[in-house]
Protein backbone atom coordinates (compact mmCIF):
# COMPACT_ATOMS: atom_id res chain seq x y z
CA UNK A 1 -181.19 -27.08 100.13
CA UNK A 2 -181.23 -26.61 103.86
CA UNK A 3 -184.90 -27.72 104.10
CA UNK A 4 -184.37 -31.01 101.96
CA UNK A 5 -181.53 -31.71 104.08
CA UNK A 6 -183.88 -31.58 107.11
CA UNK A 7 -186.44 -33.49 105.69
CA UNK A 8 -183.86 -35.74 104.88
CA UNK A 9 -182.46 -36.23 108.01
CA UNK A 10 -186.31 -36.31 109.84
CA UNK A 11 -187.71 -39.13 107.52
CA UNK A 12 -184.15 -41.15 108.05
CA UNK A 13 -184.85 -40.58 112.28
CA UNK A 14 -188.11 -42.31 111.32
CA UNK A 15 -187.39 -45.21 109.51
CA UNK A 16 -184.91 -45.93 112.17
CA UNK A 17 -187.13 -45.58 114.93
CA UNK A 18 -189.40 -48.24 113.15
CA UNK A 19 -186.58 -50.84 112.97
CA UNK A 20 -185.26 -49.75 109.32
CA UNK A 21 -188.25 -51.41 107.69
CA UNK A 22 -187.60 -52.53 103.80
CA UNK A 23 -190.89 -51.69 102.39
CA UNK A 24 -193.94 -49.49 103.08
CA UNK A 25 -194.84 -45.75 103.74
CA UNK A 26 -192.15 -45.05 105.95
CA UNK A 27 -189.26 -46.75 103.79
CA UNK A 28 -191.10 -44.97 100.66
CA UNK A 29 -190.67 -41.57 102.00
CA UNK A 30 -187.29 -42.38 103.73
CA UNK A 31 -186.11 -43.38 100.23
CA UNK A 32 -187.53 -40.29 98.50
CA UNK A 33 -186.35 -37.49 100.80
CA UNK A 34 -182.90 -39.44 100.80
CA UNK A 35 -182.71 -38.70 96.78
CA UNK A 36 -184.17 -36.13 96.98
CA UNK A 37 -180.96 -34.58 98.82
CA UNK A 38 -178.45 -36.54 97.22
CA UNK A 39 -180.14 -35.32 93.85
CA UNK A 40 -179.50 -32.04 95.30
CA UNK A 41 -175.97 -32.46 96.35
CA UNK A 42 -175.08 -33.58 92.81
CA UNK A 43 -177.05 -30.58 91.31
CA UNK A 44 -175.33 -28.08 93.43
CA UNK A 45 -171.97 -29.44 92.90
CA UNK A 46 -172.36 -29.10 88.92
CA UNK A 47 -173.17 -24.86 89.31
CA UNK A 48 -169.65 -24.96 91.89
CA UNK A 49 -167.71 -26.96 89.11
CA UNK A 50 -168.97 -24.65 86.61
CA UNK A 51 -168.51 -21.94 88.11
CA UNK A 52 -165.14 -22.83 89.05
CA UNK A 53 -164.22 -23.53 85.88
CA UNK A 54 -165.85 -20.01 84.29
CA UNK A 55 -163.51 -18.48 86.90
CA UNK A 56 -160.66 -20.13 85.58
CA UNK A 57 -161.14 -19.31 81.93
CA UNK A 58 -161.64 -15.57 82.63
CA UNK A 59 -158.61 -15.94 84.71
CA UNK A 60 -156.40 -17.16 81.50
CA UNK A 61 -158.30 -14.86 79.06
CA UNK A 62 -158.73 -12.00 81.23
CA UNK A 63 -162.31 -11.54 79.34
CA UNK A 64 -165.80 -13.15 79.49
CA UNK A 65 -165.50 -14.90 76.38
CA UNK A 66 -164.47 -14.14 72.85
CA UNK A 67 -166.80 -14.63 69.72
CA UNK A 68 -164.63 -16.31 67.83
CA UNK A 69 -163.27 -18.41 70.46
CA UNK A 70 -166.84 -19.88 70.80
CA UNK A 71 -167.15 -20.40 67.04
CA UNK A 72 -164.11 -22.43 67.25
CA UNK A 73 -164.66 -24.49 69.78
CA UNK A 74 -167.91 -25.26 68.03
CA UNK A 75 -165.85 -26.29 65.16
CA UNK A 76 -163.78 -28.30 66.89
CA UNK A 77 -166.37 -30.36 68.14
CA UNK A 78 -167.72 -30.94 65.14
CA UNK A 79 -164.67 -32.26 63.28
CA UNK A 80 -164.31 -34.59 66.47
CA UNK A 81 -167.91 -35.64 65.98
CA UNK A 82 -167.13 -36.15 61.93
CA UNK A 83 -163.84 -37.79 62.35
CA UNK A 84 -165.73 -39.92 65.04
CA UNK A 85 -168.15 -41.56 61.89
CA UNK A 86 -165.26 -41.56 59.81
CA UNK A 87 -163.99 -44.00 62.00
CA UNK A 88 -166.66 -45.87 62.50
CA UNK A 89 -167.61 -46.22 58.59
CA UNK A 90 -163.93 -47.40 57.67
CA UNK A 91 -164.37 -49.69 60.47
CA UNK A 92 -167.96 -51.35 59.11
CA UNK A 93 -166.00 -51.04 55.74
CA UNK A 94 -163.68 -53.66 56.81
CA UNK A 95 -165.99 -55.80 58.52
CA UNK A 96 -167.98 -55.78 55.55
CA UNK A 97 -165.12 -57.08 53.51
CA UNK A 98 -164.07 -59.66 56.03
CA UNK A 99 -167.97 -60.66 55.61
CA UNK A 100 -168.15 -60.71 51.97
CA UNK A 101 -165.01 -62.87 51.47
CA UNK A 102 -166.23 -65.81 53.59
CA UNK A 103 -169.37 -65.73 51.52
CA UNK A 104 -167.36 -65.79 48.43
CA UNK A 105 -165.72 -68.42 49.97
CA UNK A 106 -168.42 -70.53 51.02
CA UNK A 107 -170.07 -70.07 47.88
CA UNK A 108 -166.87 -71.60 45.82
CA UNK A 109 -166.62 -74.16 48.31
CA UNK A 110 -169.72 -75.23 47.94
C-alpha cells in the first residue's frame, strides 16, 4: 500500500511539473498510479469493514459462528430471492392482463 501511495504521489509531482497535461505518457501513468491507489484504498477499507463487522458478531454471539446459524441465513436469503420472483411474476401477470384486454378490445372494436 505504502509503495502505491508513493508512486502515486511521484507520477502526480510529474504531471504537475509538465503543466497538468490532458493526454499522453505522463497523464497515462498519472491516471494509472492514481487508481491504482484509490483501487487500493477501497480494497483495504472492505477487509476493515469486514473485519469490523466479524468483531461485532462474535461480540453478540460470543462464538465464531454457529452451523445452523449459517444454514439459516442461507435460507433466508433464499426465500427473499423467491419471494423477490414471486413478485415480479404477479406483477407481469397483471400487465399481461391489462395487455390482453385492450386487444380484446381493439379486436371488438374493430
Amino acid at each position: 500500500m505504502k509503495d502505491i501511495k508513493e508512486r502515486s504521489v511521484v507520477s502526480c509531482q510529474i504531471w504537475k511539473e509538465a503543466g497538468r497535461p490532458r493526454s499522453g505518457p505522463v497523464f497515462d501513468i498519472y491516471r494509472k498510479d492514481k487508481s491504482a491507489y484509490k483501487r487500493e484504498l477501497r480494497a483495504n477499507k472492505g477487509v476493515e469493514k469486514e473485519i469490523y463487522t466479524n468483531d461485532l458478531h462474535e461480540a453478540v454471539h460470543g462464538t465464531v459462528g454457529h452451523p445452523n446459524l449459517d444454514r439459516l441465513e442461507v435460507v433466508l436469503l433464499v426465500l427473499v430471492v423467491l419471494l423477490t420472483i414471486l413478485l415480479l411474476l404477479i406483477s407481469l401477470r397483471s400487465t399481461l392482463l391489462k395487455f390482453a384486454q385492450i386487444i380484446l378490445c381493439q379486436e371488438l372494436t374493430a
